[in-house]
C-alpha atoms as a PDB file:
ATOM      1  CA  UNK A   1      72.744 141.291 122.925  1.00  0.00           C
ATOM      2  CA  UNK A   2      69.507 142.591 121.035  1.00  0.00           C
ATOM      3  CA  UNK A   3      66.401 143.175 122.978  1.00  0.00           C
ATOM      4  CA  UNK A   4      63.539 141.089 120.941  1.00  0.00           C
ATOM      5  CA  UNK A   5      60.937 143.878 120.377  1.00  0.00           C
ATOM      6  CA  UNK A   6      58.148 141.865 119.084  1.00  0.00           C
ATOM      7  CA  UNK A   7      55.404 140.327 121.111  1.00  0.00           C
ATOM      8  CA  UNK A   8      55.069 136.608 120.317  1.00  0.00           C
ATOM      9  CA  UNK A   9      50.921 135.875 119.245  1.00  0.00           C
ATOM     10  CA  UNK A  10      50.477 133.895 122.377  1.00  0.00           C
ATOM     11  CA  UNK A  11      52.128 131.759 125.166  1.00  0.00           C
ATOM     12  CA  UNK A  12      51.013 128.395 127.145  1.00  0.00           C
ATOM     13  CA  UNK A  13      52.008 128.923 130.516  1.00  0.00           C
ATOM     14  CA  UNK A  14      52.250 126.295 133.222  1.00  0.00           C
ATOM     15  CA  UNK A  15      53.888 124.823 136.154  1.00  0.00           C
ATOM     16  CA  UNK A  16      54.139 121.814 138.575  1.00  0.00           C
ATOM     17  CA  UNK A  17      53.485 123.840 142.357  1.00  0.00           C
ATOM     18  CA  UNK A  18      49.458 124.620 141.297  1.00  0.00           C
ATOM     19  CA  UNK A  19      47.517 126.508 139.400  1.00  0.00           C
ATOM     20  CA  UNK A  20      47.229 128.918 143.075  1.00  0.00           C
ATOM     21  CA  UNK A  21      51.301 128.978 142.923  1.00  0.00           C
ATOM     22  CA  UNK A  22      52.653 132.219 143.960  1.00  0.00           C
ATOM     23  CA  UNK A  23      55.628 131.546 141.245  1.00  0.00           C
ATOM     24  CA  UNK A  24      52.440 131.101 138.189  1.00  0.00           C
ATOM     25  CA  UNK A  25      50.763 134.325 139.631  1.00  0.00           C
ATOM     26  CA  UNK A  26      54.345 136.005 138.551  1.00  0.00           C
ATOM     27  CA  UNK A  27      54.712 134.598 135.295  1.00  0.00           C
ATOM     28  CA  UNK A  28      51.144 135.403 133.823  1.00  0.00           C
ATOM     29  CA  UNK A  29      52.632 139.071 134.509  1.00  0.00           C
ATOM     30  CA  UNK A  30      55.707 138.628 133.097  1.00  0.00           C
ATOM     31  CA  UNK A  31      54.111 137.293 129.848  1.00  0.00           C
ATOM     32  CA  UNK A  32      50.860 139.774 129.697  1.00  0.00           C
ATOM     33  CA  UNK A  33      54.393 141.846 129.128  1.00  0.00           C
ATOM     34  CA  UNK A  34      55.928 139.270 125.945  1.00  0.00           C
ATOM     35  CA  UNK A  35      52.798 137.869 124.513  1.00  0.00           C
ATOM     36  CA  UNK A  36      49.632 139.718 122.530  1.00  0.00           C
ATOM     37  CA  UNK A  37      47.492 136.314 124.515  1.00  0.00           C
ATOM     38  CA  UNK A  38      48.609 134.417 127.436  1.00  0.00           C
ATOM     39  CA  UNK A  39      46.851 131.077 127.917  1.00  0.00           C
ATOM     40  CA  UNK A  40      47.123 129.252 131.599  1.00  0.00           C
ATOM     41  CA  UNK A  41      46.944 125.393 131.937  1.00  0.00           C
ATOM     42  CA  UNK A  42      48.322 124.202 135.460  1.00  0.00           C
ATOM     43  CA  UNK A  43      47.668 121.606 137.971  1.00  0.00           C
ATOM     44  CA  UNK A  44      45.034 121.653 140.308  1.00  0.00           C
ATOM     45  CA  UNK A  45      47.383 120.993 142.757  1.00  0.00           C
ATOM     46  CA  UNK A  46      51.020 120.405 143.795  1.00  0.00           C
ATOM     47  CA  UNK A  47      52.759 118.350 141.320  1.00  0.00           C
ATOM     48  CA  UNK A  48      56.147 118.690 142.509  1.00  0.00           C
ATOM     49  CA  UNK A  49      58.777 115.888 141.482  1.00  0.00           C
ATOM     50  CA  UNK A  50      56.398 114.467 138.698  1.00  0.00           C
ATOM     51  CA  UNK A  51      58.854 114.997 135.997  1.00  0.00           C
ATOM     52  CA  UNK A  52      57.821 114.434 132.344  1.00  0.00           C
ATOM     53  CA  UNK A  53      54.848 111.863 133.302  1.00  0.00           C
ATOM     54  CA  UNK A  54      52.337 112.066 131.339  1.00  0.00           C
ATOM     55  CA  UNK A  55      48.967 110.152 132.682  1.00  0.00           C
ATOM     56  CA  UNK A  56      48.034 107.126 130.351  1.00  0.00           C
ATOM     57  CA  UNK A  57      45.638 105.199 132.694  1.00  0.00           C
ATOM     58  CA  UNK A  58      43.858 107.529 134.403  1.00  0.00           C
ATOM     59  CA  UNK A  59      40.816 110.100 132.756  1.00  0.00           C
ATOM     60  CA  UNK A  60      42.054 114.028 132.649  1.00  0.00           C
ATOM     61  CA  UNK A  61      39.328 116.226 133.755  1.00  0.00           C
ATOM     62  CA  UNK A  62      39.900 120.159 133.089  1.00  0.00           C
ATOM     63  CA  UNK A  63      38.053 123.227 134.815  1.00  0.00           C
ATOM     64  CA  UNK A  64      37.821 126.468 133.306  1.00  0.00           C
ATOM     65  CA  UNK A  65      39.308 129.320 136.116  1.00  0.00           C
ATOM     66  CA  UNK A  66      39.065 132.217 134.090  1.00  0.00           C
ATOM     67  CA  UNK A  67      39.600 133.557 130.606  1.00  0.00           C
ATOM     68  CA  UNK A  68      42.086 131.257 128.715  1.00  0.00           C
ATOM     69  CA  UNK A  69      42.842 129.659 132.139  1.00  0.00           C
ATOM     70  CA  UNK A  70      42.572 126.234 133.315  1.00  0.00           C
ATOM     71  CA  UNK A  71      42.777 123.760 136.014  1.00  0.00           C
ATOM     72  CA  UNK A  72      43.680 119.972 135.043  1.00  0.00           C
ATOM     73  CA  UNK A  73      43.677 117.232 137.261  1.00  0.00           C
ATOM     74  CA  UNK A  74      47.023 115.828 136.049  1.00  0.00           C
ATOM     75  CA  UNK A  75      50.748 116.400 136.194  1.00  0.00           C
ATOM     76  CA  UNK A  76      53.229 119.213 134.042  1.00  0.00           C
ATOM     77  CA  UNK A  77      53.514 117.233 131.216  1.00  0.00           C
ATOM     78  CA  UNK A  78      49.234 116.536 131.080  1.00  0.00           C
ATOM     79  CA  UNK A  79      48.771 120.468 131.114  1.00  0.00           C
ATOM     80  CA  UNK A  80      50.878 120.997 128.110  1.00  0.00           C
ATOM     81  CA  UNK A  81      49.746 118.605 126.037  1.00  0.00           C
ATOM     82  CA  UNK A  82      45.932 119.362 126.727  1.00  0.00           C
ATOM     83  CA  UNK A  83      46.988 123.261 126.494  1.00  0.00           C
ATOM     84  CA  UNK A  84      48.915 122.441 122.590  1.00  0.00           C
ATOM     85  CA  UNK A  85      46.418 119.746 121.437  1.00  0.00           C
ATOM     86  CA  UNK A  86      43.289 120.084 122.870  1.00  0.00           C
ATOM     87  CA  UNK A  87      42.420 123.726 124.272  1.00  0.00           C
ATOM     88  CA  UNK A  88      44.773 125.418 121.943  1.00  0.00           C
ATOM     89  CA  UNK A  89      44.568 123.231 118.926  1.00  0.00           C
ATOM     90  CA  UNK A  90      43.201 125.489 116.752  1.00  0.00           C
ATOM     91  CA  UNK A  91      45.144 128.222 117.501  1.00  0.00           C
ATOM     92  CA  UNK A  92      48.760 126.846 119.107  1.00  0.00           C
ATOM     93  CA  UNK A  93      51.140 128.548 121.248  1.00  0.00           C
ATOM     94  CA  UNK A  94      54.029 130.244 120.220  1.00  0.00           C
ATOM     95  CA  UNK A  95      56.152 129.427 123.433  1.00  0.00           C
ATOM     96  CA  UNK A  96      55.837 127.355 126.383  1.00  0.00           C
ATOM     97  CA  UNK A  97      56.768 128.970 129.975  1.00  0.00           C
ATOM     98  CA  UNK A  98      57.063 126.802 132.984  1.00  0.00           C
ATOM     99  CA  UNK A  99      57.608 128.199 136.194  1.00  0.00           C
ATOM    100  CA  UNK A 100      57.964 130.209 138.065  1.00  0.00           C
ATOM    101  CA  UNK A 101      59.158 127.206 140.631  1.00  0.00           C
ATOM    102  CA  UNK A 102      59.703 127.947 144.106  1.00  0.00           C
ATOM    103  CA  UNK A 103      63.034 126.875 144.297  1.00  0.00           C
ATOM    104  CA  UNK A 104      65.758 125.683 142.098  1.00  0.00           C
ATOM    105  CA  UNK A 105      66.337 123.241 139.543  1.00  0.00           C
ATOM    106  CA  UNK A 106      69.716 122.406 139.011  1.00  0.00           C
ATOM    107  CA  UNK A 107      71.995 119.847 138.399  1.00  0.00           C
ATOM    108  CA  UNK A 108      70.518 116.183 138.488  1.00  0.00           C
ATOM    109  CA  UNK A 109      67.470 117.406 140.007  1.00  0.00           C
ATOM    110  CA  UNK A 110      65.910 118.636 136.769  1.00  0.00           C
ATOM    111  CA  UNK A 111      65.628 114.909 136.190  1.00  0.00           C
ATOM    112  CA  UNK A 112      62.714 114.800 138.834  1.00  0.00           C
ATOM    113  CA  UNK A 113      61.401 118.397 138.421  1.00  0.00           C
ATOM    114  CA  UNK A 114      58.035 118.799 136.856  1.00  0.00           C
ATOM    115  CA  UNK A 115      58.682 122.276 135.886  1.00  0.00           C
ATOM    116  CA  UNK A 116      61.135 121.107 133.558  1.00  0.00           C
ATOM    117  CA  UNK A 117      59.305 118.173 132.902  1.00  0.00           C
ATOM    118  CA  UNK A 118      56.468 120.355 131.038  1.00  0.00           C
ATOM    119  CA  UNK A 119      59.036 122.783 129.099  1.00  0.00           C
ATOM    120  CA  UNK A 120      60.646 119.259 127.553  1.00  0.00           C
ATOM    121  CA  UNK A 121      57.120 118.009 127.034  1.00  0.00           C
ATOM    122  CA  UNK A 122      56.966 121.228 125.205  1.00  0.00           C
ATOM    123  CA  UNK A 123      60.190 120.506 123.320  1.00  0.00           C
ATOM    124  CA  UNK A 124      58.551 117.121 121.986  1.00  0.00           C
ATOM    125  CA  UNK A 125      55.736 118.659 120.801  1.00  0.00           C
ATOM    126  CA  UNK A 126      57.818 121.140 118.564  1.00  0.00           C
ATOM    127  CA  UNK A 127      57.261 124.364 120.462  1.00  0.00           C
ATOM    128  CA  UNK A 128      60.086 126.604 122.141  1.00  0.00           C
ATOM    129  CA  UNK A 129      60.361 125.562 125.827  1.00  0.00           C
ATOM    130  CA  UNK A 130      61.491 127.596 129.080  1.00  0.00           C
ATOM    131  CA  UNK A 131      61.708 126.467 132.639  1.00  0.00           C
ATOM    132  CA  UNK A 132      62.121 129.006 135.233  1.00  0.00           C
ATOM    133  CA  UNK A 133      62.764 128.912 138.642  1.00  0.00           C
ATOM    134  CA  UNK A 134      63.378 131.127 141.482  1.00  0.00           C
ATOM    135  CA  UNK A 135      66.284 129.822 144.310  1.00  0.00           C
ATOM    136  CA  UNK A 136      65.941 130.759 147.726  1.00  0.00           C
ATOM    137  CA  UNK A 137      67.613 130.164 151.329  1.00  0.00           C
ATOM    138  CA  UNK A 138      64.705 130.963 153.251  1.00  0.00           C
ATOM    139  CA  UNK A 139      61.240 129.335 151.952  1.00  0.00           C
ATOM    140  CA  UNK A 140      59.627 132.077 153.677  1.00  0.00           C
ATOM    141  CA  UNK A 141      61.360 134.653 151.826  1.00  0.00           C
ATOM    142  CA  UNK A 142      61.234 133.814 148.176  1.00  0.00           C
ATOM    143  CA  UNK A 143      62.561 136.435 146.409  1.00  0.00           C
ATOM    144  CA  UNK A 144      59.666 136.829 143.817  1.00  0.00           C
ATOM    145  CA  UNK A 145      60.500 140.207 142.824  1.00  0.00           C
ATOM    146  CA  UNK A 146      63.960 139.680 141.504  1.00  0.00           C
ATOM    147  CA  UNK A 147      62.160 137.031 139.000  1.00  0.00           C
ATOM    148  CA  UNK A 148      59.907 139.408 137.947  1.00  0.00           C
ATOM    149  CA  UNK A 149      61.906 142.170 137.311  1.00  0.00           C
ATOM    150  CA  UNK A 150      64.438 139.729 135.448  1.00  0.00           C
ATOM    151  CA  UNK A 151      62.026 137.272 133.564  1.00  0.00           C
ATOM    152  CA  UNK A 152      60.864 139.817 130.764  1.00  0.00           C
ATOM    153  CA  UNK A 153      64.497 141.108 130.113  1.00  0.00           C
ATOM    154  CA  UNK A 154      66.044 137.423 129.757  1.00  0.00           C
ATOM    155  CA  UNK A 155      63.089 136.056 127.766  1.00  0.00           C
ATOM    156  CA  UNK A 156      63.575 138.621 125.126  1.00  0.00           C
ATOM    157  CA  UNK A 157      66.987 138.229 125.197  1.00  0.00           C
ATOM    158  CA  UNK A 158      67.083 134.386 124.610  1.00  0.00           C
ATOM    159  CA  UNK A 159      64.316 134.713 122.080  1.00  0.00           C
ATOM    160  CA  UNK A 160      66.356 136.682 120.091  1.00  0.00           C
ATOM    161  CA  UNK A 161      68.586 133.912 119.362  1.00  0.00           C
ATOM    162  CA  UNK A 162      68.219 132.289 116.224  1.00  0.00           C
ATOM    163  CA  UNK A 163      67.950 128.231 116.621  1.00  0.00           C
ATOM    164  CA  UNK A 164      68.036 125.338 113.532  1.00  0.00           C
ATOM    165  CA  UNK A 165      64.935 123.708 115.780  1.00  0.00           C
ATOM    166  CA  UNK A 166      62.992 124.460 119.353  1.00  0.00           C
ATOM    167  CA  UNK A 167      65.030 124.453 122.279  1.00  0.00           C
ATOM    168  CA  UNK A 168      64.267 123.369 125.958  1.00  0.00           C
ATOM    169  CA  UNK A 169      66.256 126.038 128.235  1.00  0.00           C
ATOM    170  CA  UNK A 170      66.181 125.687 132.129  1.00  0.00           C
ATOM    171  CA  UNK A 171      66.451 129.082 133.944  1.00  0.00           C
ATOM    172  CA  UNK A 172      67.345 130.004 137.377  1.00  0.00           C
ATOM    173  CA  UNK A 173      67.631 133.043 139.064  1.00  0.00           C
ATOM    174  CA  UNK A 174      69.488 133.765 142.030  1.00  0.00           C
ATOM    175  CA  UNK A 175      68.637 134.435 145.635  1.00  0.00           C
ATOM    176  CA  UNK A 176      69.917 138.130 145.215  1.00  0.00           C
ATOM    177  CA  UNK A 177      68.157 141.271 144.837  1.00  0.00           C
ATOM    178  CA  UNK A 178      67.340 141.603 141.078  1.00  0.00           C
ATOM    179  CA  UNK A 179      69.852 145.238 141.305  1.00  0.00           C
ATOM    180  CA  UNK A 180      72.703 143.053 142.835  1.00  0.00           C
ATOM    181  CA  UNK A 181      72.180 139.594 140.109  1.00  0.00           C
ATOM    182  CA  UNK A 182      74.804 139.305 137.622  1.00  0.00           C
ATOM    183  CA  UNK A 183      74.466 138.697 133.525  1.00  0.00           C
ATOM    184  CA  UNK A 184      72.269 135.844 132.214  1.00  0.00           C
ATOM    185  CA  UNK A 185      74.768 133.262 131.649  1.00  0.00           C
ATOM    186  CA  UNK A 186      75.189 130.040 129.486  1.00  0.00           C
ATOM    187  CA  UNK A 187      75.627 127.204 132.109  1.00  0.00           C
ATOM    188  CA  UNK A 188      75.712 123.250 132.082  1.00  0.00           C
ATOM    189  CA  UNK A 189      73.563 120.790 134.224  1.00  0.00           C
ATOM    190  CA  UNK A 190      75.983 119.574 136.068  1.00  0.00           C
ATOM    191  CA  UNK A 191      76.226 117.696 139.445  1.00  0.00           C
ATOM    192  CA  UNK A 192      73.685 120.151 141.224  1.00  0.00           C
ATOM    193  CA  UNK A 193      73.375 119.908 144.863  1.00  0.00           C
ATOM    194  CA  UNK A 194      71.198 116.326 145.461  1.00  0.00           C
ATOM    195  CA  UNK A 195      73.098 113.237 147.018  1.00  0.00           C
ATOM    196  CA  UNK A 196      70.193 110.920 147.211  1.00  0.00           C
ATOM    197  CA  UNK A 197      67.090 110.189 148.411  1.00  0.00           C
ATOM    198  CA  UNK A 198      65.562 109.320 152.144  1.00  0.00           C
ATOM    199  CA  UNK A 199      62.710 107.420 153.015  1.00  0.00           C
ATOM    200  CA  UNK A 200      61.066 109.324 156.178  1.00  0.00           C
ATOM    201  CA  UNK A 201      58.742 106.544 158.236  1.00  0.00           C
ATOM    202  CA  UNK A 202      55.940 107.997 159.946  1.00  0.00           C
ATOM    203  CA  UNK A 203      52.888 107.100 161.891  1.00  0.00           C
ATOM    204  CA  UNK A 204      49.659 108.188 161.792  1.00  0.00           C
ATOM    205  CA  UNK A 205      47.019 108.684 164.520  1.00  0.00           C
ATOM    206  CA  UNK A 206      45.445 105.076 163.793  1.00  0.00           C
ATOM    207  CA  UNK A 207      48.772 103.448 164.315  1.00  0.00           C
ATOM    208  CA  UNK A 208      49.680 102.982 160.431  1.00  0.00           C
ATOM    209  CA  UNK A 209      52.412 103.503 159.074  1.00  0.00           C
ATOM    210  CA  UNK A 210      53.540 105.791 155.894  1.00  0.00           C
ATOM    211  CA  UNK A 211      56.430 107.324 154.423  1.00  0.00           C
ATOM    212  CA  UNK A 212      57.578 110.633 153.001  1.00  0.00           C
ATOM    213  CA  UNK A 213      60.266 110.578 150.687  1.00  0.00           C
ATOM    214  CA  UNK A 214      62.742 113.652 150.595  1.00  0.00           C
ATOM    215  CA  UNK A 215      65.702 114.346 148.162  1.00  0.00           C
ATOM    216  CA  UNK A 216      69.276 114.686 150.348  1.00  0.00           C
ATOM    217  CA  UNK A 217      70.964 117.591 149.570  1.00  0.00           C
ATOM    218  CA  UNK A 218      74.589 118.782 150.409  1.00  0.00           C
ATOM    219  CA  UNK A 219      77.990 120.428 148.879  1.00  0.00           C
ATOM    220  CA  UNK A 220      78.737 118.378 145.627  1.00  0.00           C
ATOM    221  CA  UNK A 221      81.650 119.115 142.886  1.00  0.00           C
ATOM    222  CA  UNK A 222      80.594 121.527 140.438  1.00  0.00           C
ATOM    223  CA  UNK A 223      82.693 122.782 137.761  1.00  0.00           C
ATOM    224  CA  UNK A 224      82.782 126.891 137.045  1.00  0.00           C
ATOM    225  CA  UNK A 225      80.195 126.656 134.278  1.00  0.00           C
ATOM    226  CA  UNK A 226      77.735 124.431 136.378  1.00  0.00           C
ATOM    227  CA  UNK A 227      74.146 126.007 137.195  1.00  0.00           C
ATOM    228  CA  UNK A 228      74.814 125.468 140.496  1.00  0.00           C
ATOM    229  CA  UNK A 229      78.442 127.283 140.149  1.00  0.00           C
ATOM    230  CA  UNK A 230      76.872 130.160 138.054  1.00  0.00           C
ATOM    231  CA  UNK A 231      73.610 130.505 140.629  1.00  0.00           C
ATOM    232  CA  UNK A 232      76.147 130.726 143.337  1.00  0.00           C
ATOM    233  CA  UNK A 233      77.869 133.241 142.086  1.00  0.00           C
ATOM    234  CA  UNK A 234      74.655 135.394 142.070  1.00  0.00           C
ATOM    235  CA  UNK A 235      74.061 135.664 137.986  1.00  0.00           C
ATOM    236  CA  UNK A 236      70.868 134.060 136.342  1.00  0.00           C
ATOM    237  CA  UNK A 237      71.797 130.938 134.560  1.00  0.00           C
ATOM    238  CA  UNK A 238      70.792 129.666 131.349  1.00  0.00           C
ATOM    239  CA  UNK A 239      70.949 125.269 130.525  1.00  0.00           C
ATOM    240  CA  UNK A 240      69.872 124.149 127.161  1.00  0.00           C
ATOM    241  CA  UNK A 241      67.973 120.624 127.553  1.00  0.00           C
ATOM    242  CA  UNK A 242      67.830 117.840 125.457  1.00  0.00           C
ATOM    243  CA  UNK A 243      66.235 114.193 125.326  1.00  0.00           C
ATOM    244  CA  UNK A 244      69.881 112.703 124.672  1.00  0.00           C
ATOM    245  CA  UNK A 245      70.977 111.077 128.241  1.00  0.00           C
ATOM    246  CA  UNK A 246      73.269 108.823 126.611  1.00  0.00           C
ATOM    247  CA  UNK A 247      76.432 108.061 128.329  1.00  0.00           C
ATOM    248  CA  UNK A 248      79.145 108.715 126.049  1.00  0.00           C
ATOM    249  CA  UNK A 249      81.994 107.498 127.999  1.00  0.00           C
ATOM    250  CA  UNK A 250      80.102 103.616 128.781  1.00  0.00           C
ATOM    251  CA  UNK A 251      78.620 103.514 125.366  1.00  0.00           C
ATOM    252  CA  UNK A 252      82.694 103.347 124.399  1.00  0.00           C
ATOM    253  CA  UNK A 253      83.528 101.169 126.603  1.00  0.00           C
ATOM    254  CA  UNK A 254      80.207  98.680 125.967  1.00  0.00           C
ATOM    255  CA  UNK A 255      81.332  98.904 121.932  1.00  0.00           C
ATOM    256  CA  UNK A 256      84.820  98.330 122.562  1.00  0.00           C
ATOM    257  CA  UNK A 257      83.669  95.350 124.973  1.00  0.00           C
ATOM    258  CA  UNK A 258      80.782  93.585 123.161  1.00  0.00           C
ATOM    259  CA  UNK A 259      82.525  93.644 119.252  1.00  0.00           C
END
């Protein structure tokens, strides 16, 4: 494929672990390498699991952290559209990079996942969206460097494809060394890996109760071209995302039931 030579004018990074993130501290060096000016607009803190929320009762207040970086008390999707129509408005991005999570996204979990939350809250405001995200087996080995040696080569590569209209595409790379990881591969959602959800009771040291919740995870069917399949199988893997959830095979069966 075509390396894209050109830098874009400038890119809106952000992601849902922090503005502090290890994973964002890697992508503003992957895009100082894609993008003339790289703008930063990330949560103050952990926004894991937010999705696409956007916050509609509640005031947004932003903190400048450097040149053409900023803090916002908010979730993914608040950071992007501050970043496009607020702190960028005069001058918009180009691209929107999300990431770099610690940790996948694949399968139905991208439903809850705020990193790909903000690359489809991206995608509705017109822009070109991408949400990356680094797997791992042991959290206290993330295996930053294989996404940063990887990120520059695959961004180039996918923005040298030509699209009728802006895309959302969820990335992944895999928990290999970035010499042993295969081709960047076209993939479906798929099943991914979550089974459900738990409800963890604790108590705290005044004797009241609260709760954790934590996503159940285990071996799930997967067909061949699945992200999960493709991560597996140690090559970066490439979903494009849209808004369209419908059911195809119920909406059938609804027409051919309610005529």
């Amino acid at each position: 494929m075509p390396a894209y030579e050109s830098k874009v004018p400038r890119v809106l990074l952000t992601n849902d672990d922090g503005i502090d993130a290890p994973g964002l501290a890697v992508l503003e060096a992957v895009a100082a390498e894609l993008a003339h000016e790289v703008w930063v607009v990330a949560p103050e803190h952990d926004q894991s699991g937010t999705s696409h929320s956007i916050s509609l009762h509640s005031p947004l207040r932003v903190s400048r952290q450097g040149e053409r970086r900023f803090g916002v008390t908010g979730t993914p999707g608040d950071c992007v559209v501050m970043g496009v129509r607020h702190l960028m408005r005069d001058t918009p991005p180009t691209l929107v990079l999300s990431g770099i999570n610690r940790g996948a996204n694949l399968g139905v979990e991208t439903m809850f996942s705020g990193t790909v939350g903000a690359a489809m809250t991206g995608l509705l405001l017109g822009l070109p969206s991408f949400a990356l995200s680094q797997t791992f087996r042991d959290r206290e080995r993330v295996r930053w460097d294989t996404a940063r040696t990887l990120a520059p080569g695959v961004i180039r590569q996918l923005l040298a494809i030509e699209h009728a209209a802006p895309t959302c595409l969820n990335i992944n790379f895999p928990d290999v060394d970035a010499a042993d990881a295969g081709p960047l591969t076209p993939s479906r959602q798929g099943a991914g890996l979550v089974e459900g959800i738990d409800v963890l009771p604790q108590v705290d040291p005044r004797g009241i109760a609260y709760h954790w919740l934590r996503f159940q995870r285990g071996s799930r069917a997967n067909d061949p071209d699945s992200e999960t399949a493709v991560v597996a199988a140690g090559r970066v893997s490439v979903t494009p995302l849209a808004f369209d959830r419908t059911d195809e095979a119920t909406f059938s069966r609804l027409a051919a039931s309610l005529r």
